[in-house]
C-alpha atoms as a PDB file:
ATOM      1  CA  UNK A   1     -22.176 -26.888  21.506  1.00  0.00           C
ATOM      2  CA  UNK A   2     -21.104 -29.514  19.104  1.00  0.00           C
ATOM      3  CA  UNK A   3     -17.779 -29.313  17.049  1.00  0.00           C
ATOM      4  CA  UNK A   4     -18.853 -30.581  14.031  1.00  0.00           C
ATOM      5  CA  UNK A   5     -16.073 -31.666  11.101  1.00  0.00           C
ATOM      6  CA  UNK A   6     -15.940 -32.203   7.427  1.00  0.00           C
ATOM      7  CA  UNK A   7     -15.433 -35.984   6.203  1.00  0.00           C
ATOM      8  CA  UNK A   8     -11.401 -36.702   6.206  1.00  0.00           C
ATOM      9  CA  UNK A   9     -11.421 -38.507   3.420  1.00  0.00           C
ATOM     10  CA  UNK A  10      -9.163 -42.279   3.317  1.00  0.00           C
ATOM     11  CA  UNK A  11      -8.580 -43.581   6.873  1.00  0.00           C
ATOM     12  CA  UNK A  12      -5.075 -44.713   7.198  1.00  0.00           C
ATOM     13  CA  UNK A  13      -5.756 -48.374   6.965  1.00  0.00           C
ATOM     14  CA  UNK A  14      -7.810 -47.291   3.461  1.00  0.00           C
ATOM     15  CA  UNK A  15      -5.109 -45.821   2.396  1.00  0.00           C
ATOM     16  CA  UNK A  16      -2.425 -48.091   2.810  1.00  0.00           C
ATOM     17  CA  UNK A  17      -4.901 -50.646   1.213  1.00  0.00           C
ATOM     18  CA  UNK A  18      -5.592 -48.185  -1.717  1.00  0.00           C
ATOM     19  CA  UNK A  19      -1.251 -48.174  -2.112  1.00  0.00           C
ATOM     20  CA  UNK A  20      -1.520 -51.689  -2.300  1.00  0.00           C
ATOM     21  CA  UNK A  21      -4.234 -51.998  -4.964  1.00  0.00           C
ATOM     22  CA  UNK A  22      -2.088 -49.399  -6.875  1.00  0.00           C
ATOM     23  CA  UNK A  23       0.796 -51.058  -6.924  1.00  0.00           C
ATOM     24  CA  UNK A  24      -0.855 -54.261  -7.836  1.00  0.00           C
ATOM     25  CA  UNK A  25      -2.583 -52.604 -10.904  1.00  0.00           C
ATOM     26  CA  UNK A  26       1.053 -51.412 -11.714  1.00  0.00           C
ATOM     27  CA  UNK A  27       2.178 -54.786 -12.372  1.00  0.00           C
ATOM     28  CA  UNK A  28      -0.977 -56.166 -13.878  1.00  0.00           C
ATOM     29  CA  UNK A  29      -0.468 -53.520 -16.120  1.00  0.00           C
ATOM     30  CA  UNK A  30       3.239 -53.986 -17.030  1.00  0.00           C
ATOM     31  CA  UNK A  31       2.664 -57.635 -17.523  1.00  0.00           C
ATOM     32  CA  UNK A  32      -1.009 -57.683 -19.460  1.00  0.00           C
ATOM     33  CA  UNK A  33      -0.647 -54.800 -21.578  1.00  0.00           C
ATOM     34  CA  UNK A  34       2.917 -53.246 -21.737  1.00  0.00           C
ATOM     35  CA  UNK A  35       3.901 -57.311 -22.038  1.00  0.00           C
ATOM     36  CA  UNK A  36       1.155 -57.684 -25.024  1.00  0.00           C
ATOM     37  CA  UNK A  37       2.913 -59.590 -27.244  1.00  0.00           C
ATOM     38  CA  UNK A  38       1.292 -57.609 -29.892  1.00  0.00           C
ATOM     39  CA  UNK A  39       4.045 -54.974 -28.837  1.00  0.00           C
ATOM     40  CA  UNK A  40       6.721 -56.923 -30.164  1.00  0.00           C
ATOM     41  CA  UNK A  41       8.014 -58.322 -33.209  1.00  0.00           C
ATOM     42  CA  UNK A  42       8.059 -61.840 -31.715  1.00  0.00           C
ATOM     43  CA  UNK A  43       7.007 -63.859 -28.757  1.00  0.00           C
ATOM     44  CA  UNK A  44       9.099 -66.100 -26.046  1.00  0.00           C
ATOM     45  CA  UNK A  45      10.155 -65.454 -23.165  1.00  0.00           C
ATOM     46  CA  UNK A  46      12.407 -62.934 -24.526  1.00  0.00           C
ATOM     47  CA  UNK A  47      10.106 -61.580 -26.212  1.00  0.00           C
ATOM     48  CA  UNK A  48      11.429 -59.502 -29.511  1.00  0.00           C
ATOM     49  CA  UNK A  49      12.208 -55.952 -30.334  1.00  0.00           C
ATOM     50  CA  UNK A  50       9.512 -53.724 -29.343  1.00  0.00           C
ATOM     51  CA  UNK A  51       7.580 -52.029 -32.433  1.00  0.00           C
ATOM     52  CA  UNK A  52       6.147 -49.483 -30.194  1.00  0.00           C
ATOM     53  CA  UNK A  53       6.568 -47.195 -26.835  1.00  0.00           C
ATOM     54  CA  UNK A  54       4.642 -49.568 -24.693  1.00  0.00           C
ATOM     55  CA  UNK A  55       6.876 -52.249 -25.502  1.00  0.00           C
ATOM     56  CA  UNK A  56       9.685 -50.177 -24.510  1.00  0.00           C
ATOM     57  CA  UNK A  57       8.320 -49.444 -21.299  1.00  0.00           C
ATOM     58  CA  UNK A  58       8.140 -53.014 -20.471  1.00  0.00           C
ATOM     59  CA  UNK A  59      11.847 -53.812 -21.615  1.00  0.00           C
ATOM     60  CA  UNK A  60      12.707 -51.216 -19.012  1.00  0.00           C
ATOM     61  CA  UNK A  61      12.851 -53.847 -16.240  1.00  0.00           C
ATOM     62  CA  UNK A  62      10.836 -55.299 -13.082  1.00  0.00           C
ATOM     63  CA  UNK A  63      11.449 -51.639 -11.970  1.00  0.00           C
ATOM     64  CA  UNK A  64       8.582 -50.243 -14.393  1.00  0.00           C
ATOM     65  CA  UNK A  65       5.698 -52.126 -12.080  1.00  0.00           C
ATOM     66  CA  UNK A  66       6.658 -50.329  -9.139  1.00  0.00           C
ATOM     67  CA  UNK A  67       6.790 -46.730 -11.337  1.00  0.00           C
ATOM     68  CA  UNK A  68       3.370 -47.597 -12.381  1.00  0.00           C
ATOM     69  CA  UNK A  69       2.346 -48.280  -8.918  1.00  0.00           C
ATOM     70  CA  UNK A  70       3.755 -45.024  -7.940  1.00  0.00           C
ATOM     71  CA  UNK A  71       1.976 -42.900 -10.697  1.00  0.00           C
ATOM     72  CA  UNK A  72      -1.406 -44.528  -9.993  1.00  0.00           C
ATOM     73  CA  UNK A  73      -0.701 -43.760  -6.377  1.00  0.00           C
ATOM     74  CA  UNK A  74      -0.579 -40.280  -7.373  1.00  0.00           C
ATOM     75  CA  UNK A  75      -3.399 -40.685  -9.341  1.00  0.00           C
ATOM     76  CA  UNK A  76      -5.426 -42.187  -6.849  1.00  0.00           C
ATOM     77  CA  UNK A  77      -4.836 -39.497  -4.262  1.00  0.00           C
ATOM     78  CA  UNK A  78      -4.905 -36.804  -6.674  1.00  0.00           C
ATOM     79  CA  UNK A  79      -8.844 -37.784  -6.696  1.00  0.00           C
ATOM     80  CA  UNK A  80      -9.359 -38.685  -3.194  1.00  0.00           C
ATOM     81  CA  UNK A  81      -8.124 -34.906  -1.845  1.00  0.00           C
ATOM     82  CA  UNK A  82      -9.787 -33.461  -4.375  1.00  0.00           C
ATOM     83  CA  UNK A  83     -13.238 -34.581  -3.781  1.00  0.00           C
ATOM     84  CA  UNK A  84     -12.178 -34.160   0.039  1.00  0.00           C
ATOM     85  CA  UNK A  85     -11.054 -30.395  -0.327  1.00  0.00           C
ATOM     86  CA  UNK A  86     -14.154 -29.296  -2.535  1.00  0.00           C
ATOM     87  CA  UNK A  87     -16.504 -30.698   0.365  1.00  0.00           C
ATOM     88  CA  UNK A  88     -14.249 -28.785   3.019  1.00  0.00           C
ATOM     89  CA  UNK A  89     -14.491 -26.071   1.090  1.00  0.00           C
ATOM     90  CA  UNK A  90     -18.292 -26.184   1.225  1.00  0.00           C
ATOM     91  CA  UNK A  91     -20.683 -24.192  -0.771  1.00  0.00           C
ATOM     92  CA  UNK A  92     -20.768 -21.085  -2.588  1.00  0.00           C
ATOM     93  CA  UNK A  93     -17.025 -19.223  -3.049  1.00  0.00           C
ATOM     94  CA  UNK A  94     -15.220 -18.596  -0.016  1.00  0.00           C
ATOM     95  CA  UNK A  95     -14.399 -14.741  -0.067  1.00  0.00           C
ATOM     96  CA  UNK A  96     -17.850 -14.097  -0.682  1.00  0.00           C
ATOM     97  CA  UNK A  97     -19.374 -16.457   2.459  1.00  0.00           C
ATOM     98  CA  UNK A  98     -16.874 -14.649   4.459  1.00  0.00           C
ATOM     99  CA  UNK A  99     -17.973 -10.985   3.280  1.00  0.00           C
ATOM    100  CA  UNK A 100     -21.686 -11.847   4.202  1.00  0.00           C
ATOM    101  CA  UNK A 101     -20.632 -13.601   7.707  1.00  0.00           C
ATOM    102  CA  UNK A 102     -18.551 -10.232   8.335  1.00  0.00           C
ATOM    103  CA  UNK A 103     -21.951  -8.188   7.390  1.00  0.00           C
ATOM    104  CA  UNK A 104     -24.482 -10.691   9.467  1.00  0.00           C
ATOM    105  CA  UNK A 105     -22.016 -10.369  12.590  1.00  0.00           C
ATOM    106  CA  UNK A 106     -21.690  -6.499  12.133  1.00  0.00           C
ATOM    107  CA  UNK A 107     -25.364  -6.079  12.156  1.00  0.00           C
ATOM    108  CA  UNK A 108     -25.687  -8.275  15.201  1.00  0.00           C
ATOM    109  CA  UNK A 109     -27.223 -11.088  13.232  1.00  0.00           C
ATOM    110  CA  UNK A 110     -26.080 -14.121  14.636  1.00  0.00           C
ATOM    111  CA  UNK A 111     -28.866 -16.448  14.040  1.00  0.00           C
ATOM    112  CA  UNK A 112     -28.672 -15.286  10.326  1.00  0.00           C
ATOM    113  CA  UNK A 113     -24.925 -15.665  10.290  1.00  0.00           C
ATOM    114  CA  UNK A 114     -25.258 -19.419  11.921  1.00  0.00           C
ATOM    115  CA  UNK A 115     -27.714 -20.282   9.213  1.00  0.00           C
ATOM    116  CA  UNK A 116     -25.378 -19.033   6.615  1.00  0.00           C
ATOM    117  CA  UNK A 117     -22.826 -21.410   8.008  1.00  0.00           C
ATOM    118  CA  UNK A 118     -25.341 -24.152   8.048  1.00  0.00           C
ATOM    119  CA  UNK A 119     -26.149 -23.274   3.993  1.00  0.00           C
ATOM    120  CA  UNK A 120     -22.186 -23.472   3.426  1.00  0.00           C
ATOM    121  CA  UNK A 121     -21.076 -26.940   4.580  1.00  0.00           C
ATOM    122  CA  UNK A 122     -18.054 -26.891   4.612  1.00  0.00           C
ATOM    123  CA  UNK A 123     -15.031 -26.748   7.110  1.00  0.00           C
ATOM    124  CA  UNK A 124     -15.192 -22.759   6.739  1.00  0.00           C
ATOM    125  CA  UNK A 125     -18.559 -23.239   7.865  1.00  0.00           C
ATOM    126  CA  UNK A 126     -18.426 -25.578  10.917  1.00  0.00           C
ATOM    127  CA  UNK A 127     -15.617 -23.200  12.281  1.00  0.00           C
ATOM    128  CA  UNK A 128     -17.038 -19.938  11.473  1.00  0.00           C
ATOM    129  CA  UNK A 129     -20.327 -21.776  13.312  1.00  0.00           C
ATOM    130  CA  UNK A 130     -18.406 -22.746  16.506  1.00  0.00           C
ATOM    131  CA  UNK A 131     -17.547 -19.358  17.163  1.00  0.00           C
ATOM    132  CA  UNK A 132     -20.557 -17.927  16.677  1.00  0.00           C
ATOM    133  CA  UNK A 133     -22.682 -20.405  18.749  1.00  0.00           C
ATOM    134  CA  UNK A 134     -20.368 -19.567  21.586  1.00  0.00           C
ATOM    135  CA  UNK A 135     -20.657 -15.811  20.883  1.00  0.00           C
ATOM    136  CA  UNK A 136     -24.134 -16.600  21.251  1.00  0.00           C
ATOM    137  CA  UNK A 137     -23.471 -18.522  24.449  1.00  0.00           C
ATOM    138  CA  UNK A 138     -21.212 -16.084  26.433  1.00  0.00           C
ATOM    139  CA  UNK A 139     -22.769 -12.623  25.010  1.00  0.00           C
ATOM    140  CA  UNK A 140     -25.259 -12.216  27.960  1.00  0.00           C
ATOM    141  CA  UNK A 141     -23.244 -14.749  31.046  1.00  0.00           C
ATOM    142  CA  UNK A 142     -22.769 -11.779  33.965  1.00  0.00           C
ATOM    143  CA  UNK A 143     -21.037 -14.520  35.497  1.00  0.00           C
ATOM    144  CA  UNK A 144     -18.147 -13.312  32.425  1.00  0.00           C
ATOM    145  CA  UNK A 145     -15.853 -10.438  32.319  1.00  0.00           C
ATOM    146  CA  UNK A 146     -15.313  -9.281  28.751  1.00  0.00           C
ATOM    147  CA  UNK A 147     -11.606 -10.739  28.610  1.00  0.00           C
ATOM    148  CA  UNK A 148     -12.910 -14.398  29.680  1.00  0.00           C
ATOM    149  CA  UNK A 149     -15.435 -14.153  26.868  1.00  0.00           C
ATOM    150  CA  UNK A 150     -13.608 -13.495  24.797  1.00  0.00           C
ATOM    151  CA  UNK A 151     -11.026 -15.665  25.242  1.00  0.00           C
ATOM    152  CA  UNK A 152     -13.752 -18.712  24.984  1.00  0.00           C
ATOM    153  CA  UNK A 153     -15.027 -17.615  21.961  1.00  0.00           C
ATOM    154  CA  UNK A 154     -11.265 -17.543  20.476  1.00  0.00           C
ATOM    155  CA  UNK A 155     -10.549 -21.015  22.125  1.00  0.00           C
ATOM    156  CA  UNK A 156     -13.933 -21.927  20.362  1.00  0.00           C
ATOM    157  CA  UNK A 157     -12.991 -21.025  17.056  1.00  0.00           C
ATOM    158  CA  UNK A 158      -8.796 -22.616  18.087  1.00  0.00           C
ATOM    159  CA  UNK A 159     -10.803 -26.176  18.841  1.00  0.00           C
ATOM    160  CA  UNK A 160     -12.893 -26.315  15.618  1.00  0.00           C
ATOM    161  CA  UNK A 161      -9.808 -25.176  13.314  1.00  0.00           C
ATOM    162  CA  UNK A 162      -7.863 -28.370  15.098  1.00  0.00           C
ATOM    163  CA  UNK A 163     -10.799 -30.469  14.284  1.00  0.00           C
ATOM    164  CA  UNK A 164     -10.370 -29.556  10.663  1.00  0.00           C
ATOM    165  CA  UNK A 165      -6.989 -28.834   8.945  1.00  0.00           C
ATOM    166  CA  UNK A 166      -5.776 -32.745   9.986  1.00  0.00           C
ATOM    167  CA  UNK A 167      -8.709 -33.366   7.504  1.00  0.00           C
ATOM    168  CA  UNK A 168      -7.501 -31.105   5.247  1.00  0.00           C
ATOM    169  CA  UNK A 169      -3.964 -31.799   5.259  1.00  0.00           C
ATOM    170  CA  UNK A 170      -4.221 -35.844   5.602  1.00  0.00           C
ATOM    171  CA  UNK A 171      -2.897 -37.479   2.987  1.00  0.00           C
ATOM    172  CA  UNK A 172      -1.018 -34.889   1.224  1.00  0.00           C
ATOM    173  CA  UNK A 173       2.423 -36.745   2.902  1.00  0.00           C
ATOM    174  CA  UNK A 174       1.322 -40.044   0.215  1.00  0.00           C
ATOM    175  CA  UNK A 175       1.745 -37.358  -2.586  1.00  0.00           C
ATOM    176  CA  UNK A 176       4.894 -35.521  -1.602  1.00  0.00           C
ATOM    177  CA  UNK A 177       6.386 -38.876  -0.725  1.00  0.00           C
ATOM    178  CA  UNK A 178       5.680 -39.942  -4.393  1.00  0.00           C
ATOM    179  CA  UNK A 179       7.067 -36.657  -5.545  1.00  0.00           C
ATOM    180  CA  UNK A 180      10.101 -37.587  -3.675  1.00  0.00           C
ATOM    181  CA  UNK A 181      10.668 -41.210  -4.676  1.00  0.00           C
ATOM    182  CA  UNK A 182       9.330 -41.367  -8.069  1.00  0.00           C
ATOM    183  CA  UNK A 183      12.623 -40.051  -9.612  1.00  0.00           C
ATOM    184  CA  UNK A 184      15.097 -41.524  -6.851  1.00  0.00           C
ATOM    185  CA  UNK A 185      13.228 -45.202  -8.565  1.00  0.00           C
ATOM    186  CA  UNK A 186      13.186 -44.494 -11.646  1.00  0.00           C
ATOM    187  CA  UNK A 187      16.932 -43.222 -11.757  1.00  0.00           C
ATOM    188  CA  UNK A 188      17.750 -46.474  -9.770  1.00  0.00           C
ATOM    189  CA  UNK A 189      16.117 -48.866 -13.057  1.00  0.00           C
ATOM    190  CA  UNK A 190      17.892 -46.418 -15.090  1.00  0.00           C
ATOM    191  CA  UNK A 191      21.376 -47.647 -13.204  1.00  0.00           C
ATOM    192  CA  UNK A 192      20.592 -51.098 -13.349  1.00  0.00           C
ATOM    193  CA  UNK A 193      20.149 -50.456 -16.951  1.00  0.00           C
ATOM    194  CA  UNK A 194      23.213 -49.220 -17.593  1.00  0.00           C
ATOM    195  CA  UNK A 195      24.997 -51.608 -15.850  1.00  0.00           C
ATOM    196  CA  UNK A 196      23.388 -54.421 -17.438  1.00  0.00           C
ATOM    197  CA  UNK A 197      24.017 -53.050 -20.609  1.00  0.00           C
ATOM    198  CA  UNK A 198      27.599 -52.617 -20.190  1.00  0.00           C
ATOM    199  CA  UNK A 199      28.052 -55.967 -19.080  1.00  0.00           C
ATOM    200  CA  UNK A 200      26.097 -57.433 -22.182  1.00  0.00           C
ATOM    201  CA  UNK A 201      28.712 -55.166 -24.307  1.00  0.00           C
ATOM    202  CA  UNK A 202      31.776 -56.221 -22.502  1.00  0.00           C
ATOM    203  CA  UNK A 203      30.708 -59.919 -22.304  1.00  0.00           C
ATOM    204  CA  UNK A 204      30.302 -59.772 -26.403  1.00  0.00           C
ATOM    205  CA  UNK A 205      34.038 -59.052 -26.867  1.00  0.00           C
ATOM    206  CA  UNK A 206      33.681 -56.934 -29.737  1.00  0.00           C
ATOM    207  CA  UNK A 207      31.760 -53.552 -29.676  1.00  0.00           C
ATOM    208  CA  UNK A 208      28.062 -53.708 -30.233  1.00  0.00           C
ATOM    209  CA  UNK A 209      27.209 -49.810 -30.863  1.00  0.00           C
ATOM    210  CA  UNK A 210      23.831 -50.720 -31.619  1.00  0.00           C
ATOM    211  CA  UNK A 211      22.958 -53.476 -28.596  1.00  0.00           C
ATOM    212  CA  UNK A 212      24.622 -50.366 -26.059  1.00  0.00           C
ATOM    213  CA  UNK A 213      22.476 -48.231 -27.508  1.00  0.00           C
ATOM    214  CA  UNK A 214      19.026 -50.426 -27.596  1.00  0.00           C
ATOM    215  CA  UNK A 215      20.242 -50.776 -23.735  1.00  0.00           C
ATOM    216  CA  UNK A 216      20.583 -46.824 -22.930  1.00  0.00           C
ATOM    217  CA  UNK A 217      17.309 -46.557 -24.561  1.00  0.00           C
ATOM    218  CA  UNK A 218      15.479 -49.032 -22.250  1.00  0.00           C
ATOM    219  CA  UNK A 219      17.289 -48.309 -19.156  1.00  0.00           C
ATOM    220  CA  UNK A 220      15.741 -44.589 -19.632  1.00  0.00           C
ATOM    221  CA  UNK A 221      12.405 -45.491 -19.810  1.00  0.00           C
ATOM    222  CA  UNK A 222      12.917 -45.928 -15.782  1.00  0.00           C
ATOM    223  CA  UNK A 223      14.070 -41.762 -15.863  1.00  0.00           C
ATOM    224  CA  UNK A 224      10.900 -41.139 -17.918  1.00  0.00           C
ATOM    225  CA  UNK A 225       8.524 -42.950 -16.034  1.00  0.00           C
ATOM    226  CA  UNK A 226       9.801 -41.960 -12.370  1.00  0.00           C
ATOM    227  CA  UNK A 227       9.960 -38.267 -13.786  1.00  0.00           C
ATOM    228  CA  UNK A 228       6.570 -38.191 -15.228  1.00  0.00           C
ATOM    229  CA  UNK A 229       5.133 -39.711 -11.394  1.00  0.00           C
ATOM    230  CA  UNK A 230       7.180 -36.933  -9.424  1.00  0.00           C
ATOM    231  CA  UNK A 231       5.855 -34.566 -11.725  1.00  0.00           C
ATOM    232  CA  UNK A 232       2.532 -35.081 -11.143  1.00  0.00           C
ATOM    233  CA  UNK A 233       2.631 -35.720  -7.570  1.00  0.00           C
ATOM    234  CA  UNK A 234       4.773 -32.448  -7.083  1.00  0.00           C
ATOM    235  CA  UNK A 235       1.935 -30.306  -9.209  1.00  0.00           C
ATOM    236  CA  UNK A 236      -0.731 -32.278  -7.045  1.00  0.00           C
ATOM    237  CA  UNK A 237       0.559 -31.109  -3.668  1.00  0.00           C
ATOM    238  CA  UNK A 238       1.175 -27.668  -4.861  1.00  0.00           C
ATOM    239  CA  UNK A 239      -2.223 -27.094  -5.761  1.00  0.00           C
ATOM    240  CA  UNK A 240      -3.715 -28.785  -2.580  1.00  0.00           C
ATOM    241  CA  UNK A 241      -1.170 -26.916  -0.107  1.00  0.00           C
ATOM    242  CA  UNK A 242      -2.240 -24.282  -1.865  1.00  0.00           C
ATOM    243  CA  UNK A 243      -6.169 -24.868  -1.567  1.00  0.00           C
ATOM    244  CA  UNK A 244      -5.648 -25.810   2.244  1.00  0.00           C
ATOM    245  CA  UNK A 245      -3.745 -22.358   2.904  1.00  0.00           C
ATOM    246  CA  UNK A 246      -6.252 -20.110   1.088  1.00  0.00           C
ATOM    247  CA  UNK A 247      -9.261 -22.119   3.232  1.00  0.00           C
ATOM    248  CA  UNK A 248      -7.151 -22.056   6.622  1.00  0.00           C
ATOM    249  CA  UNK A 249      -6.822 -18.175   6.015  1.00  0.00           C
ATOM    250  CA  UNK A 250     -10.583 -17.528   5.350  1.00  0.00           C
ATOM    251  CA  UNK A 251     -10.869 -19.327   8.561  1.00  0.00           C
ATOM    252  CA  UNK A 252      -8.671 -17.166  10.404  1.00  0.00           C
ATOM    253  CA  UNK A 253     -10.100 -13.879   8.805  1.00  0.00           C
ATOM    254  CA  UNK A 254     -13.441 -14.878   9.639  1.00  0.00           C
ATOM    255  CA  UNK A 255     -12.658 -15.845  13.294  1.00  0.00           C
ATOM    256  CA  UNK A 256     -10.449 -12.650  13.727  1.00  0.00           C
ATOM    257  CA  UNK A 257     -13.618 -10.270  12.371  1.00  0.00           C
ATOM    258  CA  UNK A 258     -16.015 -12.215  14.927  1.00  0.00           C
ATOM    259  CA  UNK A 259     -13.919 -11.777  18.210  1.00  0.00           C
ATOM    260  CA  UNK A 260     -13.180  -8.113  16.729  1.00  0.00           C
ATOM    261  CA  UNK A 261     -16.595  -7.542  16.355  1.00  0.00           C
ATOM    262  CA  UNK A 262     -17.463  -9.043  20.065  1.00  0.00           C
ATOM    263  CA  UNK A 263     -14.681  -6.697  21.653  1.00  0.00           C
ATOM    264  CA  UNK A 264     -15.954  -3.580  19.737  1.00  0.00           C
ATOM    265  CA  UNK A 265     -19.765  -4.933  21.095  1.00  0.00           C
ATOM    266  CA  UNK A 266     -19.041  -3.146  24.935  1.00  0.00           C
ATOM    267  CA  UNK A 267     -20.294  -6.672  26.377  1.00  0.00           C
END
């Protein structure tokens, strides 16, 4: 028997590469197109007051790139266990492949039930298959009492279930640690802000109502930005957590109706 798996997805050193890309595109972006001069009333090094919301993002400070970096992370990944989780999740919908390998295994079909498995392709599929190859296996062995069997076909269906929820859980740590620093980042440019701001106020000698508030205004850009990342990335690992549970439980339903079925078999 051969404990087949479902492609993982980004290998680790992929997907600290694909951080790094991200990150880069961050500050390309910040500097080619949020730095545009045509966002600003005049060029230098300065640059002038921003006409428009890009420009404001970039006048939120060198901690921008690294928000950028962070939402394209989340972008990036968002993709990447996407297309991973549809192909674990295989063919077909998954209440419905477990309904028919619940009917094929009741009638004592087990070649129809392993093709079935074969049609789904997915990591319901290769698990469901494991189990049912070794049903296949230990069904007829007189050299078995009925507890051993069926403790090999449940250690069958415990190996392939290890082989597969690493796959469908890698990655998912890249998006909850963006949830978690996105707004710890963005509320550390918004600090910086402030404090710069101040000190430009208090430097002028005289109060400057309208340079304070120009600076409050670009110092939250770095809230806005590092919100909008955790956002995302918190929505993103909700909905995959939530894909990997539903797909883990169809795996344990149909590996609980197989051994049930083999213990109600009187083999």
């Amino acid at each position: 028997m051969s404990n087949k798996k479902t492609s993982g997805g980004f290998p680790l050193i992929v997907s600290a590469l694909a951080i790094l890309i991200c990150l880069g595109i961050g500050i390309t972006v910040y500097f080619l197109v949020l730095g545009s001069p045509s966002n600003f009333d005049a060029e230098g090094a300065e640059k002038g007051h921003p006409h428009n919301f890009l420009g404001q993002m970039y006048k939120g400070g060198l901690i921008v790139p690294i928000l950028l970096g962070t939402l394209f992370t989340v972008i990036c990944f968002f993709f990447e266990r996407f297309i991973t989780i549809q192909k674990a999740n295989g063919k077909g919908q998954t209440d419905k492949f477990v309904s028919k390998i619940k009917e094929l295994v009741a009638a004592k079909d087990l070649d129809g039930a392993i093709a079935a498995c074969d049609i789904q392709q997915g990591s319901l599929g290769n698990v469901v298959r494991e189990g049912l190859v070794k049903y296949q296996f230990v069904q007829n062995d007189p050299n078995m009492d009925k507890e051993s069997k069926v403790a090999a076909i449940s250690k069958a269906l415990e190996e392939a279930t290890a082989l597969e929820l690493p796959m469908l859980s890698k990655n998912l740590s890249v998006i909850s640690t963006c949830a978690s620093i996105g707004t710890l980042v963005g509320l550390i440019g918004t600090v910086v802000g402030m404090i710069g701001a101040f000190a430009a106020l208090s430097a002028s000698g005289a109060p400057d109502t309208s340079k304070l508030a120009t600076g409050i205004s670009e110092a939250l850009i770095n809230t806005l930005v590092g919100i909008l990342s955790s956002a995302l990335a918190i929505v993103a690992y909700n909905f995959f957590s939530t894909r990997v549970d539903q797909i883990t439980y169809a795996m344990d339903e149909a590996g609980f109706s197989i051994i049930q079925e083999f213990q109600s078999s009187g083999k």
